[in-house]
Every structure is written in C-alpha cells, then in structure tokens.
N, C-alpha and C. Protein backbone atom coordinates (compact mmCIF):
# COMPACT_ATOMS: atom_id res chain seq x y z
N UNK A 1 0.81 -1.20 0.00
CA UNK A 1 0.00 0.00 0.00
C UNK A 1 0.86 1.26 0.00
N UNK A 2 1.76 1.16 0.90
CA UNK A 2 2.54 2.68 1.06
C UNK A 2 3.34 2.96 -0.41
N UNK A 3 3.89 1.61 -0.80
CA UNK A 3 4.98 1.59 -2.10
C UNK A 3 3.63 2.35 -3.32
N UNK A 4 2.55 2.01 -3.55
CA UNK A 4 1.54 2.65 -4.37
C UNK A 4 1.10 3.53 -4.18
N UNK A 5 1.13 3.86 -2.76
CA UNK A 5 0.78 5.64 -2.33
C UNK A 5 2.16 6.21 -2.94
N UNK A 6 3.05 5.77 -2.99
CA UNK A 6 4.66 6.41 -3.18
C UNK A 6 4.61 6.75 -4.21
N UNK A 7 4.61 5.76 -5.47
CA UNK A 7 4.54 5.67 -6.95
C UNK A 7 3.00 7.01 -6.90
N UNK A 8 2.45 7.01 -6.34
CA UNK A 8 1.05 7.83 -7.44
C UNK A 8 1.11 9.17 -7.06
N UNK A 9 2.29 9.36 -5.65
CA UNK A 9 2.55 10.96 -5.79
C UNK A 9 3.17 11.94 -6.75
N UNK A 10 2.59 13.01 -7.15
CA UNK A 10 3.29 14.04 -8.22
C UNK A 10 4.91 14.49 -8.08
N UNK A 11 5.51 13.76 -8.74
CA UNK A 11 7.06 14.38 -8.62
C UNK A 11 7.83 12.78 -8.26
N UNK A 12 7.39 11.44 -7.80
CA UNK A 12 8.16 10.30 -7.41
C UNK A 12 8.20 9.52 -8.77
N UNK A 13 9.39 9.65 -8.85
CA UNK A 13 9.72 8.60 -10.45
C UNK A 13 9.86 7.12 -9.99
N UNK A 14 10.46 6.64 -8.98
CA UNK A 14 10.53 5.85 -8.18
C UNK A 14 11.10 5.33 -7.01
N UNK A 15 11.16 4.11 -6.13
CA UNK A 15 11.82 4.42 -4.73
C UNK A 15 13.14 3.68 -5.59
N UNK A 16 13.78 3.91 -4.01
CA UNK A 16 15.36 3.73 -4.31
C UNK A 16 15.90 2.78 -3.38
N UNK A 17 16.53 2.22 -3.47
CA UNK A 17 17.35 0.91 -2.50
C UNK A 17 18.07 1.92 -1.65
N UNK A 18 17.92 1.59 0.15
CA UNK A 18 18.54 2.12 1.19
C UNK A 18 19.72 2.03 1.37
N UNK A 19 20.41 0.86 0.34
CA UNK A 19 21.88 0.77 0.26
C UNK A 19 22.42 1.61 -0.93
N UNK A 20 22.98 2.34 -0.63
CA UNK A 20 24.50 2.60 -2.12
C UNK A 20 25.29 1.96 -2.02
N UNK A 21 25.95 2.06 -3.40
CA UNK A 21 27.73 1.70 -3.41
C UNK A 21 27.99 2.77 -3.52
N UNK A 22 29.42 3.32 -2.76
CA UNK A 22 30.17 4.32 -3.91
C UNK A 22 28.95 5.51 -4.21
N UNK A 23 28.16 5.98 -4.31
CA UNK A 23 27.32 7.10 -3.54
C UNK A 23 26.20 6.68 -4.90
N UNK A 24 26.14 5.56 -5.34
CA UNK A 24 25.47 5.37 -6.55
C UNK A 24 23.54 4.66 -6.05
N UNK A 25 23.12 5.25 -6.54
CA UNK A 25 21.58 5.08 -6.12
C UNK A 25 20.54 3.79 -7.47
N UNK A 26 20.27 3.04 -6.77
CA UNK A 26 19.79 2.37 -7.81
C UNK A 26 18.11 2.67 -7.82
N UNK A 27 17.14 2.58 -8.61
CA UNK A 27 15.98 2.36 -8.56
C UNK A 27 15.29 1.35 -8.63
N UNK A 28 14.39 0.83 -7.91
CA UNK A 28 13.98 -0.21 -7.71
C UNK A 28 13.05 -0.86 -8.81
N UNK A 29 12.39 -2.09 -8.86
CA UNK A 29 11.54 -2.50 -10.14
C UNK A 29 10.36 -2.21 -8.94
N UNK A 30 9.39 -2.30 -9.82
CA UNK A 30 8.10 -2.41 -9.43
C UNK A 30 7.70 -3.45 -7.86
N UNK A 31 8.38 -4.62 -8.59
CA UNK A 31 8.34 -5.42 -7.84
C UNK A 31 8.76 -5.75 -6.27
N UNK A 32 9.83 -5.04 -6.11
CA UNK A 32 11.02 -4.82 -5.34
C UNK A 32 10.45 -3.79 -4.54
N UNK A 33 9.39 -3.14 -4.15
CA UNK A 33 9.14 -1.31 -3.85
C UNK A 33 9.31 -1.86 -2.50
N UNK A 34 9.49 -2.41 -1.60
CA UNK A 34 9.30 -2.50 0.09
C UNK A 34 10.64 -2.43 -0.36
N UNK A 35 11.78 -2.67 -0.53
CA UNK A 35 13.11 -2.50 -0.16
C UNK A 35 13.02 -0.96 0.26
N UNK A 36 12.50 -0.07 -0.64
CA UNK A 36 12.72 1.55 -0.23
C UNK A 36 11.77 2.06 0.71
N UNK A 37 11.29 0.86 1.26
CA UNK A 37 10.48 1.15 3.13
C UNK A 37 10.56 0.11 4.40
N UNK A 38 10.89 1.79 5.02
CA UNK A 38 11.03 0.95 6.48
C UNK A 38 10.00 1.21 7.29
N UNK A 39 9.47 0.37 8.10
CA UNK A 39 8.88 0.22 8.56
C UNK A 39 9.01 -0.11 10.21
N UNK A 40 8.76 0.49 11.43
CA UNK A 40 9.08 0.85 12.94
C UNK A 40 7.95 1.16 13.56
N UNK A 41 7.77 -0.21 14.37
CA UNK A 41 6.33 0.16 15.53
C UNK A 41 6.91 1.03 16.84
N UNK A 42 6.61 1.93 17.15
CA UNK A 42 6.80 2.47 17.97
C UNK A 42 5.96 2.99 19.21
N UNK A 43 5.75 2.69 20.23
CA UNK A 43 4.46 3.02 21.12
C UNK A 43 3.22 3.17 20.47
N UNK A 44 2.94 1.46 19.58
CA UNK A 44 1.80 1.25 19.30
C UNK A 44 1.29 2.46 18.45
N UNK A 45 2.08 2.78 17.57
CA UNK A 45 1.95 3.82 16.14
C UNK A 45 3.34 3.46 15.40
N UNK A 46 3.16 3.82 13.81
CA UNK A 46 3.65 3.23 13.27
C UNK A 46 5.00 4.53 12.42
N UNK A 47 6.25 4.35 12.49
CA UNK A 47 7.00 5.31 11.71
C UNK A 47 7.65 4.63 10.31
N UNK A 48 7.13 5.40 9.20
CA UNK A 48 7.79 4.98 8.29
C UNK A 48 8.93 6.17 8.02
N UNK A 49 9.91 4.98 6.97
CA UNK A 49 11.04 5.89 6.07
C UNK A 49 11.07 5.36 4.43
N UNK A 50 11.36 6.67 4.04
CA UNK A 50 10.78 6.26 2.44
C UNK A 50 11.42 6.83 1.97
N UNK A 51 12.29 6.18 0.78
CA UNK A 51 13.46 6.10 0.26
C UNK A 51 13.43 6.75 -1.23
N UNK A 52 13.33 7.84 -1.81
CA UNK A 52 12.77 8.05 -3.43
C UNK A 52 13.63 8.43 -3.90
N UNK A 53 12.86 8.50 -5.66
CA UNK A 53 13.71 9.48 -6.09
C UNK A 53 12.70 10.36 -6.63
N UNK A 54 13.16 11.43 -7.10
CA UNK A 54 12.15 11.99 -7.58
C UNK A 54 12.30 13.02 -9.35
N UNK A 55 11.59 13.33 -9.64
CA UNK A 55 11.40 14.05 -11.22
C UNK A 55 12.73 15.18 -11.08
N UNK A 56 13.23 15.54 -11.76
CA UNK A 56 14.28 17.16 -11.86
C UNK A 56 13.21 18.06 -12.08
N UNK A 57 12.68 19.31 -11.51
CA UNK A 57 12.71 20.16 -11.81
C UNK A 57 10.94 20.70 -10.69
N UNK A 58 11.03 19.55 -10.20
CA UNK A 58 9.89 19.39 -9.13
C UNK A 58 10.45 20.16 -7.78
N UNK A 59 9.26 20.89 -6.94
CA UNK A 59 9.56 21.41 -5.46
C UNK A 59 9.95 20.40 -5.02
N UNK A 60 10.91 20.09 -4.17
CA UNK A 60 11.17 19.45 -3.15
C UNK A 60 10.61 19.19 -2.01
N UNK A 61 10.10 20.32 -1.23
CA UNK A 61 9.72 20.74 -0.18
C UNK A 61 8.22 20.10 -0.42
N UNK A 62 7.47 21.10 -1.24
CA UNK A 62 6.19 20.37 -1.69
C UNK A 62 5.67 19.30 -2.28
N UNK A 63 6.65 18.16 -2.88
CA UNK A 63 6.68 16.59 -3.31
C UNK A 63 6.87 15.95 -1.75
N UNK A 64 7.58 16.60 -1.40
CA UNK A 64 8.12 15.55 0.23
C UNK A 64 6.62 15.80 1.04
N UNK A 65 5.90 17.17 1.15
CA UNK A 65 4.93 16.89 1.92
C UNK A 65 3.34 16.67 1.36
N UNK A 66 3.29 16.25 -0.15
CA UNK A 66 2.18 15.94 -0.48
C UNK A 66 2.79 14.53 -0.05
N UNK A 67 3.25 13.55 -0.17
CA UNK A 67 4.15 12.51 -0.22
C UNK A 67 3.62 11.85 1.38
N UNK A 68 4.20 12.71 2.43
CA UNK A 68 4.11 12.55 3.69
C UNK A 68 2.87 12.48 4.37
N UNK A 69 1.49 13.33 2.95
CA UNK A 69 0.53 13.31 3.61
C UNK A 69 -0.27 12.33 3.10
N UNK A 70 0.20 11.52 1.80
CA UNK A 70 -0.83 10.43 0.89
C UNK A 70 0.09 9.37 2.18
N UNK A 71 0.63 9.10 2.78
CA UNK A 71 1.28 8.16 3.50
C UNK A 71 0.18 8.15 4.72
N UNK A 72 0.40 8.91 4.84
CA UNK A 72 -0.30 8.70 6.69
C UNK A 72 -1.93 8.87 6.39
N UNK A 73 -2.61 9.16 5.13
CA UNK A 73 -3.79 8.96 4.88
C UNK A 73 -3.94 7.44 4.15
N UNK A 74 -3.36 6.93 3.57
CA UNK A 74 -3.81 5.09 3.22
C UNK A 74 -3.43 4.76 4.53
N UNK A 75 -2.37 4.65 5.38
CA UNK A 75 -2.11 4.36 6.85
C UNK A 75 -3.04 4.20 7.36
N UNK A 76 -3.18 5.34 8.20
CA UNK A 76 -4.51 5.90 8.92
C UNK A 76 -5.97 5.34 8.24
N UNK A 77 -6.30 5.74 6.98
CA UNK A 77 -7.72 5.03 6.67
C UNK A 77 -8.21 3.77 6.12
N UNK A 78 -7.15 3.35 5.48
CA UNK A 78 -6.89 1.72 5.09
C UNK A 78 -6.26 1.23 5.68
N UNK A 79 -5.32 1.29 6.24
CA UNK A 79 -4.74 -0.16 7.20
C UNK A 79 -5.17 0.20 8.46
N UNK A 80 -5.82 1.36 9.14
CA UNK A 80 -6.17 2.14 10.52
C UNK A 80 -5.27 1.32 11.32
N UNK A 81 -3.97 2.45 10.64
CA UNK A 81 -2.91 2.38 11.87
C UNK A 81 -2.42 3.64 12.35
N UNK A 82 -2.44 4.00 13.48
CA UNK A 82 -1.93 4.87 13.69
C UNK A 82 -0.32 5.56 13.11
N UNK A 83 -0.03 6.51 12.88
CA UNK A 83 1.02 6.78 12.58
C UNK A 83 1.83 8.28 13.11
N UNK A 84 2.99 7.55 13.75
CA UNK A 84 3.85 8.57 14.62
C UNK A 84 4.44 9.90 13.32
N UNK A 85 5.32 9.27 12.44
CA UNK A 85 6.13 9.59 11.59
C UNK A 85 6.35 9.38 10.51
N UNK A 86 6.50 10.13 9.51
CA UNK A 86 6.61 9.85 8.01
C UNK A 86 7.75 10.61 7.97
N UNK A 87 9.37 9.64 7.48
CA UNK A 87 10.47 10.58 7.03
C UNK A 87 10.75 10.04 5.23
N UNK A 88 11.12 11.01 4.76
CA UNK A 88 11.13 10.83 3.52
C UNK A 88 12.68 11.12 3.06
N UNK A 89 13.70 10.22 2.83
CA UNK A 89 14.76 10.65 2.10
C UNK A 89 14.80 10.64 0.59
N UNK A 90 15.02 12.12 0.05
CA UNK A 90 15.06 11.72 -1.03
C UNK A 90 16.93 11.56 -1.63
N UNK A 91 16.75 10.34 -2.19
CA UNK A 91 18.18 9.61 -2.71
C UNK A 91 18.69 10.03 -3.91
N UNK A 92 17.65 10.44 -4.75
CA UNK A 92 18.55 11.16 -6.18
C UNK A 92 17.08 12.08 -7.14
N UNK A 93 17.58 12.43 -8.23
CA UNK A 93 16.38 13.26 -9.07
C UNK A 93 16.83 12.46 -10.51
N UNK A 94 15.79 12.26 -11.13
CA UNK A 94 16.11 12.03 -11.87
C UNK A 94 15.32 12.89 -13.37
N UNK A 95 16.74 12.65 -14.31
CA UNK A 95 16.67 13.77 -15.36
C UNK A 95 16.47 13.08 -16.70
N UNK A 96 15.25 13.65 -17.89
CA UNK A 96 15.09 12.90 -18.84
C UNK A 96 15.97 13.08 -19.70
C-alpha cells in the first residue's frame, strides 16, 4: 500500500534501495518497492522511512509533503494504523 501511495505521488519517479555503493543510487523494479520502506512500531503507532527518487525540476519541499501526507492517509484510513512519523529521504532526481 505505502509503495503505491509512493509511486502515485506528483514528482516520485521511483523508490530507491537504502543501500549505495560508492554514492550510486539504484531504482527499484516495481516489484522490489518494500526494499525503499522501512517500517518501525513504535508506542503502538507506526514510523515509516521512504526512500525516493524523484522528477528534476519538481519542489522538493512540496513533493516531500504531499508525499508525507498520501502516506499517513492510506495508513490511517486503510490499514487504521496509527502513525507517529513519516520521514522521507530523497536519494537522487532524476533527469530525462
């Protein structure tokens, strides 16, 4: 659910593997999208971290918090879980 809330926000081209080599960012397949989430129960609420990349030429500021808020709304109303935290790293931009 969160990996499809991720993909359908304006500005996420796709998530990204939490590991680099060598400062190199890979993008994930479709298939693969939980690698670029973590997931942490914390006093019975839930913190995610979400790993992207995102479009060149997109706000930053405003992709990270439409992003932060389609997260904690499928959370919250489809899985009704509470949720502490939504952190969002973004790992690279990518350019056509």
């Amino acid at each position: 659910m969160i990996g499809y809330a991720t993909l359908g926000s304006y500005g996420i081209v796709g998530m990204a593997s939490p590991r680099t080599w060598a400062g190199i960012v890979r993008m994930l397949p479709m298939h693969k999208l939980r690698r670029g989430i973590d997931l942490k129960n914390e006093d019975g609420a839930v913190s995610v971290e979400l790993h992207v990349i995102l479009e060149h030429g997109t706000n930053l500021t405003v992709v990270s918090e439409n992003l932060a808020h389609s997260v904690r709304y499928v959370l919250s109303q489809y899985a009704q879980l509470p949720v502490k935290d939504v952190s969002i790293h973004i790992d690279g931009i990518k350019v056509r």
